[in-house]
C-alpha atoms as a PDB file:
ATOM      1  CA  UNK A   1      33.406 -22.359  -8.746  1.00  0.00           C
ATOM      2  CA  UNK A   2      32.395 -20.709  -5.520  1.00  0.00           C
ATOM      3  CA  UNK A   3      35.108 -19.839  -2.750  1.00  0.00           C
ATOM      4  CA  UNK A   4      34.933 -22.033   0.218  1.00  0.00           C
ATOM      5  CA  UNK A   5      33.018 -18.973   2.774  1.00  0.00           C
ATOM      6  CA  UNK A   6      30.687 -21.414   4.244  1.00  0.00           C
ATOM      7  CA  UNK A   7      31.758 -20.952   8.044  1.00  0.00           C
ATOM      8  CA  UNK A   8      31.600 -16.863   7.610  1.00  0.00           C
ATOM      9  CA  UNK A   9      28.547 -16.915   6.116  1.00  0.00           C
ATOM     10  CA  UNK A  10      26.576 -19.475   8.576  1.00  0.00           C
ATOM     11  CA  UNK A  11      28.474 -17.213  11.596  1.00  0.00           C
ATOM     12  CA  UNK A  12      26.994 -13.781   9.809  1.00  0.00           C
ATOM     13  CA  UNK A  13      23.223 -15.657   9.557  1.00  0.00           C
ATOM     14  CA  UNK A  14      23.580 -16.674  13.608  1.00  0.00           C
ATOM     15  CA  UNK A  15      24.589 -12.909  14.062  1.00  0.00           C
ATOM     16  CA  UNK A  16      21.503 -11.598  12.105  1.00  0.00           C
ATOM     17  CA  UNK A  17      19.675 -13.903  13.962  1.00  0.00           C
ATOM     18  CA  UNK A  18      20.444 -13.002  17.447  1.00  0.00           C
ATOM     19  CA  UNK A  19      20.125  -9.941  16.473  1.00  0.00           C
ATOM     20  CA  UNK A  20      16.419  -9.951  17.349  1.00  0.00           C
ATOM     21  CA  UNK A  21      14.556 -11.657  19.884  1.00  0.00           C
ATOM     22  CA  UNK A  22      11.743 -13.823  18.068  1.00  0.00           C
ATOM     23  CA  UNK A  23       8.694 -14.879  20.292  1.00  0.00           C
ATOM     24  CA  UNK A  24       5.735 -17.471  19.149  1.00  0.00           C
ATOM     25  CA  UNK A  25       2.240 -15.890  20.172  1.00  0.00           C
ATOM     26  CA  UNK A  26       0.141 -18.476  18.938  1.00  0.00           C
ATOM     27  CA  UNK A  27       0.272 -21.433  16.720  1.00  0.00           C
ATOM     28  CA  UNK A  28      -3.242 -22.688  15.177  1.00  0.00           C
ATOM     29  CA  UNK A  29      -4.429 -25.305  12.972  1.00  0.00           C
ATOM     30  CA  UNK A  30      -6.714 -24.083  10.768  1.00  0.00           C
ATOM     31  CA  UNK A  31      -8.611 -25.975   8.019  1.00  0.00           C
ATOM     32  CA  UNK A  32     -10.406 -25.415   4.798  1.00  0.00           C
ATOM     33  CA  UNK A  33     -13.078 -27.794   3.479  1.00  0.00           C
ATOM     34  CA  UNK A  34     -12.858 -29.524   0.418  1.00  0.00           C
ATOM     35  CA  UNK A  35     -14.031 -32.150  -1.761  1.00  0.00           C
ATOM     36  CA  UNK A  36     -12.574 -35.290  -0.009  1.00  0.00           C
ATOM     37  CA  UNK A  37     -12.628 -33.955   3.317  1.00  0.00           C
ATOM     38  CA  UNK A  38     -10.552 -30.963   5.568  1.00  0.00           C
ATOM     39  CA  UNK A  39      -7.456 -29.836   4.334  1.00  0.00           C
ATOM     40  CA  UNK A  40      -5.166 -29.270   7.549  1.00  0.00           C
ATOM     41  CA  UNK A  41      -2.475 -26.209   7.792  1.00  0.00           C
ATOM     42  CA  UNK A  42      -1.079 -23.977  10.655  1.00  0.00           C
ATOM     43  CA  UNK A  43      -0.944 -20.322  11.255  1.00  0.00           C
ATOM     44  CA  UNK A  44       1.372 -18.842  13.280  1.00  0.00           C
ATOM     45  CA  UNK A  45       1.232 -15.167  15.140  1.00  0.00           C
ATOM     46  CA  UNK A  46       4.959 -13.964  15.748  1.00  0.00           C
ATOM     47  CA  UNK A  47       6.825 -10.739  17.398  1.00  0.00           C
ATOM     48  CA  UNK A  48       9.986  -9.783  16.407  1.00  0.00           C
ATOM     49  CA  UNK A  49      12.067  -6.997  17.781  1.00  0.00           C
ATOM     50  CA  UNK A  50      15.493  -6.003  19.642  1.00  0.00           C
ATOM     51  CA  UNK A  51      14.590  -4.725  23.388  1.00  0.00           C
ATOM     52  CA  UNK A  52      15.861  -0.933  22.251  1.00  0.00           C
ATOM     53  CA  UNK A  53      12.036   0.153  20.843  1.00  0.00           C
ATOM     54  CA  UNK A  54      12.196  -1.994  17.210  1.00  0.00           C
ATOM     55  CA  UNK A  55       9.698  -4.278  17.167  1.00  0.00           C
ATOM     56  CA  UNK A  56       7.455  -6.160  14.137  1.00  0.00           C
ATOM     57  CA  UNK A  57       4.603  -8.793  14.321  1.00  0.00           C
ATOM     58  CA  UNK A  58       3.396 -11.291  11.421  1.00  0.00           C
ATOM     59  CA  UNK A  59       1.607 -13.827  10.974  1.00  0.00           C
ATOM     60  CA  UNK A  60       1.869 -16.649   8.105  1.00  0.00           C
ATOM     61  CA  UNK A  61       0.464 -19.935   7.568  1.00  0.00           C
ATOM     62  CA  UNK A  62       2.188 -22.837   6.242  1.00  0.00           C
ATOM     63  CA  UNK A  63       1.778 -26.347   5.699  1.00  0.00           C
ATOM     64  CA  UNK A  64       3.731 -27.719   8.890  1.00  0.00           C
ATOM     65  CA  UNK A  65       4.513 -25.536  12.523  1.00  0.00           C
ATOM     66  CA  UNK A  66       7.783 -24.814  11.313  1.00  0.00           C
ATOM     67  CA  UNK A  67       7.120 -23.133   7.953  1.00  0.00           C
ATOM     68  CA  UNK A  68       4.461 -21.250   8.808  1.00  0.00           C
ATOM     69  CA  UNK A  69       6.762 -19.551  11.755  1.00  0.00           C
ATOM     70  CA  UNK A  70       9.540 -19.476   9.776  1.00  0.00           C
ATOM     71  CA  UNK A  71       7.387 -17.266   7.346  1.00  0.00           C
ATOM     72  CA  UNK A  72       5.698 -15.132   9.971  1.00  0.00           C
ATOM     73  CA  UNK A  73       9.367 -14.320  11.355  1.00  0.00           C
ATOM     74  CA  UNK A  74      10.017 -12.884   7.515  1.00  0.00           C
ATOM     75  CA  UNK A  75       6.836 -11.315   7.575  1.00  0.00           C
ATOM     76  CA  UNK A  76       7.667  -9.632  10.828  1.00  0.00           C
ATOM     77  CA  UNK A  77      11.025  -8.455  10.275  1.00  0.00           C
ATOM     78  CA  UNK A  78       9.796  -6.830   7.106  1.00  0.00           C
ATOM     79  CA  UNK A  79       7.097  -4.526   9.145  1.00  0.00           C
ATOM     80  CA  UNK A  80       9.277  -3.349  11.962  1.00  0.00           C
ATOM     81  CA  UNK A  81       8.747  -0.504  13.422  1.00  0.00           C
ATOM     82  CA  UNK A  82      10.523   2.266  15.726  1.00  0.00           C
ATOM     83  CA  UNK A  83       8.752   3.219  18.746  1.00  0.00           C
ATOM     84  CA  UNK A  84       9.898   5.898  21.368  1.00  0.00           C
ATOM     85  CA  UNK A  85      10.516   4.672  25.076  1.00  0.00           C
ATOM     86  CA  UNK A  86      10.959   7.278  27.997  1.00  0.00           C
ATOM     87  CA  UNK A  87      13.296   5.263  30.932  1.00  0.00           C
ATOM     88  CA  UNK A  88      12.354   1.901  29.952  1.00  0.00           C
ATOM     89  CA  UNK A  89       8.534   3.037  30.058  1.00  0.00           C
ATOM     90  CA  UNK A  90       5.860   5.090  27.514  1.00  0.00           C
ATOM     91  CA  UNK A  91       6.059   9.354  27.997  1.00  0.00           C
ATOM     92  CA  UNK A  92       2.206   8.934  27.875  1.00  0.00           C
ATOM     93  CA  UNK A  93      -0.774   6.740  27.766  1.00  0.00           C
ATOM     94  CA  UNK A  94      -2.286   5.436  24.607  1.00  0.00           C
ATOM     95  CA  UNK A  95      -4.436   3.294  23.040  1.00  0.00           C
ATOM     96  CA  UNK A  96      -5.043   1.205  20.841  1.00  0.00           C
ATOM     97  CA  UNK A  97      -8.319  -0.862  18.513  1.00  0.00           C
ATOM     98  CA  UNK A  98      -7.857  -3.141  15.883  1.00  0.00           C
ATOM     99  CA  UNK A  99     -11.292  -4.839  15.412  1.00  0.00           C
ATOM    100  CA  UNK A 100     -13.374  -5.941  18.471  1.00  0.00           C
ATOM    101  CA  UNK A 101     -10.083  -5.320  20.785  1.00  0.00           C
ATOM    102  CA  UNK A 102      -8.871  -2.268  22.810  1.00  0.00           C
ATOM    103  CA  UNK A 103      -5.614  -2.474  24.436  1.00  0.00           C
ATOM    104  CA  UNK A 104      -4.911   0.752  27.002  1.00  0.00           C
ATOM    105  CA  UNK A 105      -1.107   1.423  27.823  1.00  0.00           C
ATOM    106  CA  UNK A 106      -0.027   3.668  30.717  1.00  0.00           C
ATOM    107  CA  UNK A 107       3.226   4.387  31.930  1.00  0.00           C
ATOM    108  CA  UNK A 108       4.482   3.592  35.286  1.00  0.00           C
ATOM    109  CA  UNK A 109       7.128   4.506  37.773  1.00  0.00           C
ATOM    110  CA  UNK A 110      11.106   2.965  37.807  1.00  0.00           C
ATOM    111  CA  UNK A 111      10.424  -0.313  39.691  1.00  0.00           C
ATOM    112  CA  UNK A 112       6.553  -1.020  39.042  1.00  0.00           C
ATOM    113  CA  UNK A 113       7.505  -3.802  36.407  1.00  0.00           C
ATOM    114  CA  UNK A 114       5.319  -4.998  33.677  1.00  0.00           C
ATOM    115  CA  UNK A 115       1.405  -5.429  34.798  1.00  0.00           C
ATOM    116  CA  UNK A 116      -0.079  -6.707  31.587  1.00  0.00           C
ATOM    117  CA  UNK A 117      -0.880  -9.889  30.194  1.00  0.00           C
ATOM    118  CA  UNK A 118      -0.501 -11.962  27.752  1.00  0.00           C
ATOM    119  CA  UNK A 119       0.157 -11.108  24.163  1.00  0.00           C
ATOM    120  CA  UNK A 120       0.350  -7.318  25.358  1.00  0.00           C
ATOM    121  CA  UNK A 121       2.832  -8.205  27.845  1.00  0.00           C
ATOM    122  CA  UNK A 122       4.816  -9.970  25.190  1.00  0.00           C
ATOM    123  CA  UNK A 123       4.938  -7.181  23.061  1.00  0.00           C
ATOM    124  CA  UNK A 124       5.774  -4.673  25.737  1.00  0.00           C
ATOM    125  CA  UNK A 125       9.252  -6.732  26.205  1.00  0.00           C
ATOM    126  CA  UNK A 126      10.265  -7.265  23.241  1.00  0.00           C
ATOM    127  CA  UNK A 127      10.191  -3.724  22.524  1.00  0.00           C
ATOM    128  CA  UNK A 128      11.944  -3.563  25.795  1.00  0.00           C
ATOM    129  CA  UNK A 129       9.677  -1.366  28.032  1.00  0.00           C
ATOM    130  CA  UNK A 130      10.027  -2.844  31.723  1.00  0.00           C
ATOM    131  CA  UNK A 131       7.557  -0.138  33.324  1.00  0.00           C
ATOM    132  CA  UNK A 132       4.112  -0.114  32.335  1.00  0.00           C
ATOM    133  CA  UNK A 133       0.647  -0.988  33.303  1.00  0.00           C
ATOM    134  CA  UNK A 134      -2.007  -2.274  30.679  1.00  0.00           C
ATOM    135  CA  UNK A 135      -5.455  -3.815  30.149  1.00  0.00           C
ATOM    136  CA  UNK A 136      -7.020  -5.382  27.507  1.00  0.00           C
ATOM    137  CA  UNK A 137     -10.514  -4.494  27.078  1.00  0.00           C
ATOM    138  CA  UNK A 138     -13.170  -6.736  24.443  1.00  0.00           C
ATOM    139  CA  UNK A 139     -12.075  -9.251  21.880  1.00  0.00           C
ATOM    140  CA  UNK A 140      -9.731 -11.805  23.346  1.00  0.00           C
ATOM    141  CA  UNK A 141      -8.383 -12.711  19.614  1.00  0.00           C
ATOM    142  CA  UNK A 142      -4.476 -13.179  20.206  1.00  0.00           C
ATOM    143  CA  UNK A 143      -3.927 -11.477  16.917  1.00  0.00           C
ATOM    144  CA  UNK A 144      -6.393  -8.671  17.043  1.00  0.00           C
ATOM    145  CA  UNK A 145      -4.718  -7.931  20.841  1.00  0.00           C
ATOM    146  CA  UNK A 146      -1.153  -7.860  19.108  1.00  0.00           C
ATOM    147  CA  UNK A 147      -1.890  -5.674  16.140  1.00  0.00           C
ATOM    148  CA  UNK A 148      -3.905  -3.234  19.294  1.00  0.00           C
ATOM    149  CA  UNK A 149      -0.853  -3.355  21.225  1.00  0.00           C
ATOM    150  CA  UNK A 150       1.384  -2.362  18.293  1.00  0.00           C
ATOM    151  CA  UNK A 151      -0.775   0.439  17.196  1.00  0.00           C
ATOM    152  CA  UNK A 152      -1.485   2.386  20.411  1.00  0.00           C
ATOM    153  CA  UNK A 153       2.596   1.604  20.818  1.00  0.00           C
ATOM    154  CA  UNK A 154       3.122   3.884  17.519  1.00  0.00           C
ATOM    155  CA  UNK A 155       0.720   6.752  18.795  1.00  0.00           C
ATOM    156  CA  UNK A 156       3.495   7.396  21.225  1.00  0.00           C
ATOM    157  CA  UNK A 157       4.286  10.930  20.543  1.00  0.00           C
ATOM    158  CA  UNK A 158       8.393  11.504  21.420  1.00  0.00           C
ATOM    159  CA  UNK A 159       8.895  14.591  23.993  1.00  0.00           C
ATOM    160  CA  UNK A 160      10.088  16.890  21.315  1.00  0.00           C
ATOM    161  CA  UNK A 161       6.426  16.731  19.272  1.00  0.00           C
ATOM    162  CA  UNK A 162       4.555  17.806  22.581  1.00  0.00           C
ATOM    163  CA  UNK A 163       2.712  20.549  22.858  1.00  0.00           C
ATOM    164  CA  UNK A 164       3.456  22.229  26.376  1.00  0.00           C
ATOM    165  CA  UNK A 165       2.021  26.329  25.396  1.00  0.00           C
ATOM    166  CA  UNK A 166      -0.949  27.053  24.756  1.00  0.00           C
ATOM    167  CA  UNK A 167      -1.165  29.721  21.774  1.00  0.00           C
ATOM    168  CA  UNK A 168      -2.293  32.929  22.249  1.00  0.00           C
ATOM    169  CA  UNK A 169      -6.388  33.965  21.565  1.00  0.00           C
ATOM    170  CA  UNK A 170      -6.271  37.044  19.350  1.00  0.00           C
ATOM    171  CA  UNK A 171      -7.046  39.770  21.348  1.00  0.00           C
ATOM    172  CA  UNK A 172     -10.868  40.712  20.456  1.00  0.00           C
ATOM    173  CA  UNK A 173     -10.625  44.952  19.261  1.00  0.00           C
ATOM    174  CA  UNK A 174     -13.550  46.703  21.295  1.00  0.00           C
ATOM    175  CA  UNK A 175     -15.853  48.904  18.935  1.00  0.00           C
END
């Protein structure tokens, strides 16, 4: 028999939980054809992440709203990812493509707030960049834009892997 732990363990799940701030991009119904008719289910496109540069997006479908998000929240959390931040803004600007869509990210002074919308802008808070200006060029596919955003977000190079001299040219020897 099992010790009685129920209230420590349902107050350590609510910690994990708040843990990480979990935001629902998109929710679709989505069907498949079949012999009797459409077969209904829904996909959902979530972001996961912490405000202090840890941030993960999935997306799952499931056979009712709440499974398939429930699922895309485990999918996320599994593919998290660090990225760097420089004073609540990027060191540099990057961009990303993932399909038909390009997502450019610049950085932007203290102050300037977040200029960029939609899905980019709700990736760019959860990661917990408050400074930055952005534009989404082509596809307007909510899922291509957050995979985009996420990948020009991990070509951020931290300040340490710059390159700031330029190496020496061998001398050329005169003959």
């Amino acid at each position: 028999m099992q010790p009685r732990n129920n209230r420590r363990d349902n107050r350590e799940k609510t910690e994990e939980e708040k843990q990480f701030d979990e935001r629902v991009i998109s929710v679709d119904r989505v069907a498949r054809v079949v012999k009797g008719g459409r077969r209904f289910r829904f996909r959902a496109l979530v972001v996961v992440g912490d405000r202090k540069g840890r941030v993960g997006i999935g997306t799952s479908k499931g056979a009712d709203v709440t499974t398939a998000v429930t699922k895309a929240v485990e999918v996320a959390k599994k593919r998290m990812v660090m990225i760097t931040t420089y004073k609540e803004t990027i060191p540099h600007e990057v961009d990303g493509k993932v399909a038909g869509a390009k997502v450019i990210i610049r950085p932007a002074s203290a102050g300037t707030g977040l200029i960029a919308g939609g899905v980019t802008r709700t990736v760019l808070e959860i990661v917990g960049i408050r400074n930055a200006l952005s534009k989404s060029l082509g596809s307007s596919n909510k899922v291509n834009i957050a995979y985009a955003t996420l990948q020009a977000l991990q070509s951020v190079l931290p300040a340490k892997d710059w390159i700031t001299n330029k190496a020496k040219a061998p001398e050329k020897s005169a003959k």
